[in-house]
Structures are given as C-alpha cells and as structure tokens.
Protein backbone atom coordinates (compact mmCIF):
# COMPACT_ATOMS: atom_id res chain seq x y z
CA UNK A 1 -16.09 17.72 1.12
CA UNK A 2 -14.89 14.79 -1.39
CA UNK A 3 -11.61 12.89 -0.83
CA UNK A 4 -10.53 12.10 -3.88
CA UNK A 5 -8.69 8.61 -3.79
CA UNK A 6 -5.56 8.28 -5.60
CA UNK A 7 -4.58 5.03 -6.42
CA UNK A 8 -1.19 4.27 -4.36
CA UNK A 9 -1.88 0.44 -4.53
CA UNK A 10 -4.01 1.37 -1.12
CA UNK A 11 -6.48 -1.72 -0.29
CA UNK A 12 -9.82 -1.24 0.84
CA UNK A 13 -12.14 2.05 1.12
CA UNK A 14 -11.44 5.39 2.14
CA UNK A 15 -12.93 4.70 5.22
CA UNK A 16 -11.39 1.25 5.79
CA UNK A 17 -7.65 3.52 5.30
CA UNK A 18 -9.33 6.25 8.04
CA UNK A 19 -9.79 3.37 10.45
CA UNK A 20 -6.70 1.85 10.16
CA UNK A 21 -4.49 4.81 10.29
CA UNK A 22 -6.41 7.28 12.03
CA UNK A 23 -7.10 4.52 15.34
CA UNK A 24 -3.42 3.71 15.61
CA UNK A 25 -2.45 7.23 15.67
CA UNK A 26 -4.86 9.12 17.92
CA UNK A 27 -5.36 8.34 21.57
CA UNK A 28 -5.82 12.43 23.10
CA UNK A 29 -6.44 15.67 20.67
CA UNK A 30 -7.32 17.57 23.98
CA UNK A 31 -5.05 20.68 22.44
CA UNK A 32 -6.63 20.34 19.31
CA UNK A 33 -6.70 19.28 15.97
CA UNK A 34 -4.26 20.64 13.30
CA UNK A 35 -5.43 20.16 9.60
CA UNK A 36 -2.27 20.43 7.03
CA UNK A 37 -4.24 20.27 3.61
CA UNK A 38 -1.66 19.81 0.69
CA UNK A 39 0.94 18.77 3.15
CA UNK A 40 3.70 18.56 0.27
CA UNK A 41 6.56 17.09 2.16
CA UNK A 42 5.21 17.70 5.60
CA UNK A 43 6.97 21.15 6.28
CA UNK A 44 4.23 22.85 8.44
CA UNK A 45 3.65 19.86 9.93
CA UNK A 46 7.28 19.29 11.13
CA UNK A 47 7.19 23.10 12.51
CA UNK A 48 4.47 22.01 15.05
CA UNK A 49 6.70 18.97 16.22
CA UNK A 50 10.52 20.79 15.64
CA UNK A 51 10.18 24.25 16.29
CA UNK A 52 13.58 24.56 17.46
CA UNK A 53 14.74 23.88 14.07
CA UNK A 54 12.49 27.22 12.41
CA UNK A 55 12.92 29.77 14.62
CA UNK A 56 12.36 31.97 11.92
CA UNK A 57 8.88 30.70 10.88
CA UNK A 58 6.04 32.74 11.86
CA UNK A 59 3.56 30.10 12.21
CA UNK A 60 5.70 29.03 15.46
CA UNK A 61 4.25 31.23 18.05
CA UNK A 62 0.89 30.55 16.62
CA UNK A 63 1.20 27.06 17.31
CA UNK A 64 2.40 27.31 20.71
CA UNK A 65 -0.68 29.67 21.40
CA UNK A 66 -3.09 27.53 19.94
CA UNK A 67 -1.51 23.89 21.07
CA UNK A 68 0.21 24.85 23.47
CA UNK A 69 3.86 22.93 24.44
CA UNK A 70 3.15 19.54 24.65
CA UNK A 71 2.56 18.07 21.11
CA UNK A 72 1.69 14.63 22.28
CA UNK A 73 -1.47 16.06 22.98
CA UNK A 74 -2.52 17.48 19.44
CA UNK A 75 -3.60 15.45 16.43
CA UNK A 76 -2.90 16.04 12.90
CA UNK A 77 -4.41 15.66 9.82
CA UNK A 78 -2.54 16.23 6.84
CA UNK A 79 -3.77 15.16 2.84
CA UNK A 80 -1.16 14.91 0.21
CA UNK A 81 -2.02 13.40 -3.19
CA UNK A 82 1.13 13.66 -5.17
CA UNK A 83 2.85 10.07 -5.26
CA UNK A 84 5.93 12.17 -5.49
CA UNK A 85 5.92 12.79 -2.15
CA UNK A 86 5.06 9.57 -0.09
CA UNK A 87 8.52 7.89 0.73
CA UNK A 88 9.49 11.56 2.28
CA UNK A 89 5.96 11.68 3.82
CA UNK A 90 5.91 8.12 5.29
CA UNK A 91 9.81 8.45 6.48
CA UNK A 92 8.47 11.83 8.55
CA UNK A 93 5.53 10.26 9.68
CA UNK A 94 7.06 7.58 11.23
CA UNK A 95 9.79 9.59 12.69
CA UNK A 96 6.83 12.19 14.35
CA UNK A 97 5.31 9.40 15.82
CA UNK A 98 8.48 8.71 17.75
CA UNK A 99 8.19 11.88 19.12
CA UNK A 100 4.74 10.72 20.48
CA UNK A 101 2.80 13.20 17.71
CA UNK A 102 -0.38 11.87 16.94
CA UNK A 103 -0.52 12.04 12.99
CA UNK A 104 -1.78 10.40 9.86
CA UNK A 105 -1.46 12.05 6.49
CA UNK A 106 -3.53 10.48 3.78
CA UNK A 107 -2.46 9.87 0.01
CA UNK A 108 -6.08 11.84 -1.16
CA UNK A 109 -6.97 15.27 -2.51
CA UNK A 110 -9.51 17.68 -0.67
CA UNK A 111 -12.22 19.48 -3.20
CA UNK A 112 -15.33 20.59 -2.54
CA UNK A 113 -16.29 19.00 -5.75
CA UNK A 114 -18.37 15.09 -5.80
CA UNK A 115 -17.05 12.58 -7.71
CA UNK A 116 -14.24 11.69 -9.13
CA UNK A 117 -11.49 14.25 -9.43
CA UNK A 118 -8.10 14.38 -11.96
CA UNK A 119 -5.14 14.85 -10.81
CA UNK A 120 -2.79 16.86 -12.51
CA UNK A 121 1.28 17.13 -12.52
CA UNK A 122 4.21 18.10 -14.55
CA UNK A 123 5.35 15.03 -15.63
CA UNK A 124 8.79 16.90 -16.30
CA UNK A 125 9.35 18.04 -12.47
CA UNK A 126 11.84 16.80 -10.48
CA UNK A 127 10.85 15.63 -7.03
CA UNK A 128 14.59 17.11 -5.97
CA UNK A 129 12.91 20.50 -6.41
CA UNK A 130 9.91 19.81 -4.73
CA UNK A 131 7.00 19.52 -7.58
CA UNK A 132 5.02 22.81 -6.56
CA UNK A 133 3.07 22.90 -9.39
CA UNK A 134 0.56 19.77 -8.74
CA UNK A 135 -2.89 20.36 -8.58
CA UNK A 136 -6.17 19.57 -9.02
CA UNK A 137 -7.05 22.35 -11.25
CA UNK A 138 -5.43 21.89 -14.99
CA UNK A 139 -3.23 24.41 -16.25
CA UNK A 140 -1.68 23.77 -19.64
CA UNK A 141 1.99 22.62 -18.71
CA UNK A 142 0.95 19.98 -16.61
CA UNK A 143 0.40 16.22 -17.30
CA UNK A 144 -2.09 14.05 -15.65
CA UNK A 145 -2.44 11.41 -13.08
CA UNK A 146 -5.79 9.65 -13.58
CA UNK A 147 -7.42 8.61 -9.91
C-alpha cells in the first residue's frame, strides 16, 4: 500500500505526520479499529460517533455489533486527499475527539500503486455540493492536482 502525500503545506514525512497525529489520538482500540478510506467529509465516520442522528443508516447496527457501545474504545483511521475537504474534516475531528473518539484522518490517498500518484479533480465543482467526482484515476472532465 502507497500513501500518496498531498502537499497541504504538511512539514515533515509521512511518518513524522503518523507519529504526531496518530500518538495524540490513540490510547485503547480494544473494540477495534475502523478504517474510513476516502472519508470525504467524514460522514461514516460521524455515524460511528452520532448514531442517534442516522437512524436510518444501515451501517448503524453494524457498528454497534462490531464496536460495540462505547466509542471511546475504538480507533479510526480515515484518508482524505481532496484539499476541498480539510476545514470540514479538521472542524469534525476536533469535535469527535471531544466526544473522547480516538481518530486521525490523514490529508493522503490510498493506492496500491508505488510512487508517486496524481491527483485528479474538477476544478469546476463546488465544495457546497460535495466534490464526488475526485479521484485518483483520470477521467476526462476532471482537472489535476499535482502531489
């Protein structure tokens, strides 16, 4: 697995971010880890700390079966490379960690690929609407983000 590093005017190596973020935020994953890849804004990831507010979702009772109840027990791992994103992401991960969650969501992409990887975007989205169409894979209507 390759992270690919986006540059968010992040200092240091990946592994010098992991360190810093990941030691702060995890004391006891006892009921598990939960890995949100392409957290967007963090949905899936609030769902496992707020269920009460998607009682609809189906991923709910899933969670509780897996994690159980008490969420200050569970650790999450989310990766979101799409700038677009980070002042919602950092405003929810700050807020989760009030609520005692144990999460740190990085500003990378996940490939299987080595190297470095592009990052492509519709330069024309609005991040109102949510910007679905990111990825690393190019498709004609999107612009690029260089890493």
């Amino acid at each position: 697995m390759y992270l690919g590093h986006l540059a968010l005017g992040i200092a240091g190596t990946l592994e010098d971010f992991a360190v810093n973020h990941t030691s702060a935020a995890w004391t006891d994953c006892s009921a598990g880890v939960y890995w949100d890849v392409g957290t967007h804004i963090g949905v899936q990831i609030d769902k496992l700390a707020n269920p009460q507010r998607y009682s609809k979702a189906h991923i709910i009772p899933h969670f509780a079966d897996h994690f159980g109840v008490d969420i200050t027990k569970v650790c999450v791992v989310g990766f979101e490379p799409n700038p677009i994103h980070w002042p919602r992401i950092v405003d929810r991960v700050h807020k989760w960690r009030q609520q005692e969650l144990q999460v740190v969501v990085f500003p990378f992409a996940v490939t299987l690929g080595g190297g470095v990887q592009r990052f492509h975007r519709d330069p024309n989205a609005q991040a109102s609407v949510g910007e679905w169409g990111a990825s690393l894979l190019h498709h004609e209507k999107l612009g690029r983000v260089d890493p």
